[in-house]
Protein backbone atom coordinates (compact mmCIF):
# COMPACT_ATOMS: atom_id res chain seq x y z
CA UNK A 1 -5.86 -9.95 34.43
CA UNK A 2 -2.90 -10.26 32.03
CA UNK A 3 -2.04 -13.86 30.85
CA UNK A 4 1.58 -13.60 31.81
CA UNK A 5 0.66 -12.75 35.41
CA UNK A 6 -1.93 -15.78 35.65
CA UNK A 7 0.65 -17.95 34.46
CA UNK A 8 2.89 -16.80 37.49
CA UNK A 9 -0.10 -18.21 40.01
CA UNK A 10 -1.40 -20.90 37.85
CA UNK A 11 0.11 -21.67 34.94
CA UNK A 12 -2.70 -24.51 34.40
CA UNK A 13 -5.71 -21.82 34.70
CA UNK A 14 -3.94 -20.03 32.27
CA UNK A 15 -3.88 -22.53 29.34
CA UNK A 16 -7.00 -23.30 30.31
CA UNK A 17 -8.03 -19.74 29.51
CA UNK A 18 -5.89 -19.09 26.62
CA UNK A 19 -7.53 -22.73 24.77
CA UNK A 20 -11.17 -21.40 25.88
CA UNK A 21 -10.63 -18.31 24.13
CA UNK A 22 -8.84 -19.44 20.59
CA UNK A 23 -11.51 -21.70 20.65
CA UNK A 24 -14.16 -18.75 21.31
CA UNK A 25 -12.57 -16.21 18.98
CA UNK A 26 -12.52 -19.42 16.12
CA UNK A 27 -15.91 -19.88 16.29
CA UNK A 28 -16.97 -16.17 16.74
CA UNK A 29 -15.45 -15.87 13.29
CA UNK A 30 -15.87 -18.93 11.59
CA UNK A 31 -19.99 -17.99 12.16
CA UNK A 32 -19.27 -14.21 10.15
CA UNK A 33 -17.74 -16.14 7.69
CA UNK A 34 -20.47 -19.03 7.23
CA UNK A 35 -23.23 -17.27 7.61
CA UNK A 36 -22.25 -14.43 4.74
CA UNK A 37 -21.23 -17.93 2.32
CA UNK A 38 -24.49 -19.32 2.91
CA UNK A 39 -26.57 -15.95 2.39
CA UNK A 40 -24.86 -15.33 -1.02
CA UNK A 41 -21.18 -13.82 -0.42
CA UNK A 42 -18.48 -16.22 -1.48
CA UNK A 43 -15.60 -13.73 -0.33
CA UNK A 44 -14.75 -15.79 3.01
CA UNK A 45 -14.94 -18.84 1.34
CA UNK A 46 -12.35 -17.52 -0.51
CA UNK A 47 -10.20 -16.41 2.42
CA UNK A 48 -10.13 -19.65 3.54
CA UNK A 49 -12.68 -18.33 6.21
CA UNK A 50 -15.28 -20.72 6.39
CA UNK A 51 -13.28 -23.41 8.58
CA UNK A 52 -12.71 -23.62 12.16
CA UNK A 53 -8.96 -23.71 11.82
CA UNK A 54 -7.61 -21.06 14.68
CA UNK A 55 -4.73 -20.61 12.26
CA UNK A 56 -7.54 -18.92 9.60
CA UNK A 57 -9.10 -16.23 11.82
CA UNK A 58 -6.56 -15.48 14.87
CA UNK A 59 -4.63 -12.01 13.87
CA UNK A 60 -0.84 -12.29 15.16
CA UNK A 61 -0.77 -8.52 16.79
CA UNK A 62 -4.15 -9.29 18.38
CA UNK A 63 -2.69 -12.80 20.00
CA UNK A 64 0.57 -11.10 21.45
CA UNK A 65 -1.66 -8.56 22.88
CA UNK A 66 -4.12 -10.56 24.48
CA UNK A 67 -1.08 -12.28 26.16
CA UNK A 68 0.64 -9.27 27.22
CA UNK A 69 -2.30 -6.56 27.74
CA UNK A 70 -4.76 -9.03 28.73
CA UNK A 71 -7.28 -8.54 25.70
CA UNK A 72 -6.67 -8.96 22.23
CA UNK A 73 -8.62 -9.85 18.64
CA UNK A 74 -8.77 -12.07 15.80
CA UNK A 75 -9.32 -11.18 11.53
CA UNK A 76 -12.33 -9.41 11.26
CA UNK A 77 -13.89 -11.35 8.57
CA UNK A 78 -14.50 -9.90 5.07
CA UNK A 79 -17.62 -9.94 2.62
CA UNK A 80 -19.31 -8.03 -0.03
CA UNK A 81 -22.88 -6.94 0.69
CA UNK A 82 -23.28 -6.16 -2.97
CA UNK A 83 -23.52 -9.98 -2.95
CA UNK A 84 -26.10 -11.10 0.00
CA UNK A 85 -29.45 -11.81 -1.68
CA UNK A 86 -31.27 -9.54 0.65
CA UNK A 87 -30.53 -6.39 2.88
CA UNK A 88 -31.58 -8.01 6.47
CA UNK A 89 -28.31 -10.36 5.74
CA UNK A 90 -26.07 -7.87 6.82
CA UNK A 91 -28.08 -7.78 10.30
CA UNK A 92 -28.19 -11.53 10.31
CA UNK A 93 -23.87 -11.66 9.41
CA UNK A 94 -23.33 -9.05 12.17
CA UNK A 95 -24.96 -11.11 14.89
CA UNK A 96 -23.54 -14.07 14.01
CA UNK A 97 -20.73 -13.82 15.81
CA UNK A 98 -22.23 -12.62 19.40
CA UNK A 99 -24.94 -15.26 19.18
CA UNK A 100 -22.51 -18.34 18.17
CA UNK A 101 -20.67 -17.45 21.40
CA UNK A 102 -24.00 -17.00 23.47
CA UNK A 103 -25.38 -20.28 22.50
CA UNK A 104 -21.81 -21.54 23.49
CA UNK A 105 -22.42 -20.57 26.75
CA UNK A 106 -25.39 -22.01 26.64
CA UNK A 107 -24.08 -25.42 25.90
CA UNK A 108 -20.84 -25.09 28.59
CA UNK A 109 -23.90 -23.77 31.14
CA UNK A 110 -25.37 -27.22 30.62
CA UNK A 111 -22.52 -29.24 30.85
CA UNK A 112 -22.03 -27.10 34.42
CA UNK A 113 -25.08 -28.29 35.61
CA UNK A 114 -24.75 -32.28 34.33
CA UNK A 115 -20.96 -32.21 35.80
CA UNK A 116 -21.28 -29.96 39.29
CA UNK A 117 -22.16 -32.98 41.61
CA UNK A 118 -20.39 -35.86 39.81
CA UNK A 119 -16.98 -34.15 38.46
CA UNK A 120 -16.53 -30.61 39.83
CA UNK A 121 -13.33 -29.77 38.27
CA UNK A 122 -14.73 -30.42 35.08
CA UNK A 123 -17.63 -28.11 36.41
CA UNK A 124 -15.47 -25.49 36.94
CA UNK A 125 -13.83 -25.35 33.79
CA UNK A 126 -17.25 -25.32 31.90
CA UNK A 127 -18.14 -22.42 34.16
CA UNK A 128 -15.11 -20.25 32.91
CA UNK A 129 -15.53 -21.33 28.99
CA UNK A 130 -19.35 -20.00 29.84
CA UNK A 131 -18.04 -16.95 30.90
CA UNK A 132 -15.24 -16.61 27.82
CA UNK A 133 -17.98 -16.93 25.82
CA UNK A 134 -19.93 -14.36 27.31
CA UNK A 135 -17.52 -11.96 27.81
CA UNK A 136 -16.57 -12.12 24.03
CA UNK A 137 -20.11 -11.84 23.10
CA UNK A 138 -20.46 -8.47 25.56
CA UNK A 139 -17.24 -7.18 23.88
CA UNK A 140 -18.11 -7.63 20.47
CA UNK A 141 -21.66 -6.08 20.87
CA UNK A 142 -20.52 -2.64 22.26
CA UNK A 143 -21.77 -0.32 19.33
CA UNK A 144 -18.16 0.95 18.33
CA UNK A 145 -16.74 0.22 14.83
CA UNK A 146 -15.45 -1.57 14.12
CA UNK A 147 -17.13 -3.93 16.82
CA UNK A 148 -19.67 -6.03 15.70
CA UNK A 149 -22.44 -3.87 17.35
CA UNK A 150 -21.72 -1.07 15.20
CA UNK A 151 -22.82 -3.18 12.44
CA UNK A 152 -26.13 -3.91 13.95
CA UNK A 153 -27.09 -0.08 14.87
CA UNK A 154 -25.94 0.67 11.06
CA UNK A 155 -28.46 -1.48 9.82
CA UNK A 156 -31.01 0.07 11.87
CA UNK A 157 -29.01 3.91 11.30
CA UNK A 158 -27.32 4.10 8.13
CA UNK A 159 -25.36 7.21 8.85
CA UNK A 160 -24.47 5.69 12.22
CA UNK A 161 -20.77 4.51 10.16
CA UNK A 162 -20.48 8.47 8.67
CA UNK A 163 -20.36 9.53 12.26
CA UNK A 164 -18.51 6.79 14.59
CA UNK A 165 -16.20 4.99 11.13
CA UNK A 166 -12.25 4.81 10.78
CA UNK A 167 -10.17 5.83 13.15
CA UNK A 168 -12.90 7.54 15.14
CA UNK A 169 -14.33 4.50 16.41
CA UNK A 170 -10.86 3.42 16.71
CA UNK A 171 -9.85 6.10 18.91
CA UNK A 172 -13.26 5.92 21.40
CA UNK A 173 -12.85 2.48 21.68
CA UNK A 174 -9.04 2.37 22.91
CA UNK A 175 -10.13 5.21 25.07
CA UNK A 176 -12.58 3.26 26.97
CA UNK A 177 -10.20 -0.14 27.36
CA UNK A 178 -7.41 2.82 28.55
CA UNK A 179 -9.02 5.51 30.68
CA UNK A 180 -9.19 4.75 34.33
CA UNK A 181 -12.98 5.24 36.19
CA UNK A 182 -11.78 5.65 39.79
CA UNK A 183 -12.21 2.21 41.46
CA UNK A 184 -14.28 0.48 38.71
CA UNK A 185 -10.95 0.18 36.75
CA UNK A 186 -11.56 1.48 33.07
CA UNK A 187 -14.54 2.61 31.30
CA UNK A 188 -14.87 -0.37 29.66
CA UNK A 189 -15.72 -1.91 32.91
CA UNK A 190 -18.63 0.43 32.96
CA UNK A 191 -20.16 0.01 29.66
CA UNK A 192 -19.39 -4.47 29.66
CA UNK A 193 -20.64 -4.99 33.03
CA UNK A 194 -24.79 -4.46 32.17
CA UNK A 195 -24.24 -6.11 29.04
CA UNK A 196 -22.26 -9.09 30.63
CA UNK A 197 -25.08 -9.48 33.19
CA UNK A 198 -27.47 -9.29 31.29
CA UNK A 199 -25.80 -11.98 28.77
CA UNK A 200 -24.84 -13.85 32.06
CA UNK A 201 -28.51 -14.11 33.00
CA UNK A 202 -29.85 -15.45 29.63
CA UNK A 203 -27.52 -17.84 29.26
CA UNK A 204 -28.37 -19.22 32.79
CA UNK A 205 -32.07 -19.32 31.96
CA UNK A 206 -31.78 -21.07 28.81
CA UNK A 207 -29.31 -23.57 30.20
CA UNK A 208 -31.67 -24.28 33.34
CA UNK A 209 -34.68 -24.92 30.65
């Protein structure tokens, strides 16, 4: 759903939504960024990357979409892997991102469970930043470049970038947010929802342990 409509039925949802996701799309980046510092790469530290100021990793195109299309992105974060001390960094950098905003949902699936009883407005708030998170997480793991999870199946297929890089990637992944699938919506429906299940799932079990 696009912000702007939300807004029209509940404008408090819908700064609910937009603060859960700055806050998910901070983090997402902010762990790139510390987790290439700390494995060697000083280039985000010198982007002024390695902080969890919104202002640092939100991209201004990618906000004003979000709010009008109904999904957006922040500054893809920048580093050298000339300078990471060993080759499995780049794996380790990649995930980063996807697994800060899965244990996130781990945390707001806690806080679900210690609030639903006592306070359950404050339940159902943790419940949607869960979901945020996990939906972010989903997103950024879809194997397309220049989504994080083309990253990870590079590591594993170095001339996985030859084939799907640039503006190919580019073009396959508007394609999916933009072609319809009958009743299912887009096609991006079709490839998030195992993902986000799945995601869903884990997040559900490690917050019930």
């Amino acid at each position: 759903m696009r912000i702007l409509e939300l807004f029209q039925q509940s404008p408090l949802l819908a700064i609910a939504f937009l603060v859960i996701m700055v806050i998910a799309l901070t983090v997402h980046e902010f762990s790139h960024a510390w987790v290439a510092y700390h494995l060697g790469d000083d280039t985000p530290m010198l982007q002024g990357r390695v902080t969890l100021n919104p202002a640092a990793h939100l991209d201004p195109i990618g906000s004003i979409a979000f709010i009008v299309l109904g999904f957006g992105w922040g500054r893809p974060v920048e580093y050298n892997p000339m300078r990471l001390k060993r080759h499995v960094d780049e794996l380790l950098v990649a995930l980063a991102g996807p697994a800060s905003n899965l244990l996130m949902a781990i945390f707001f699936n806690i806080l679900v469970r210690l609030t639903s009883n006592a306070l359950p407005g404050y339940a159902q708030l943790f419940d949607l930043a869960s979901y945020i998170n996990v939906l972010l997480a989903s997103f950024n793991i879809i194997p397309i470049p220049p989504l994080d999870g083309s990253s990870i199946v590079a590591y594993f297929w170095p001339e996985y970038r030859s084939l799907a890089g640039g503006q190919v990637g580019l073009i396959i992944l508007l394609a999916i947010m933009f072609i319809p699938f009958g009743s299912y919506g887009t096609l991006l429906t079709i490839v998030l929802t195992p993902i986000t299940n799945t995601f869903t799932a884990l997040t559900h079990l490690f917050g019930l342990l």
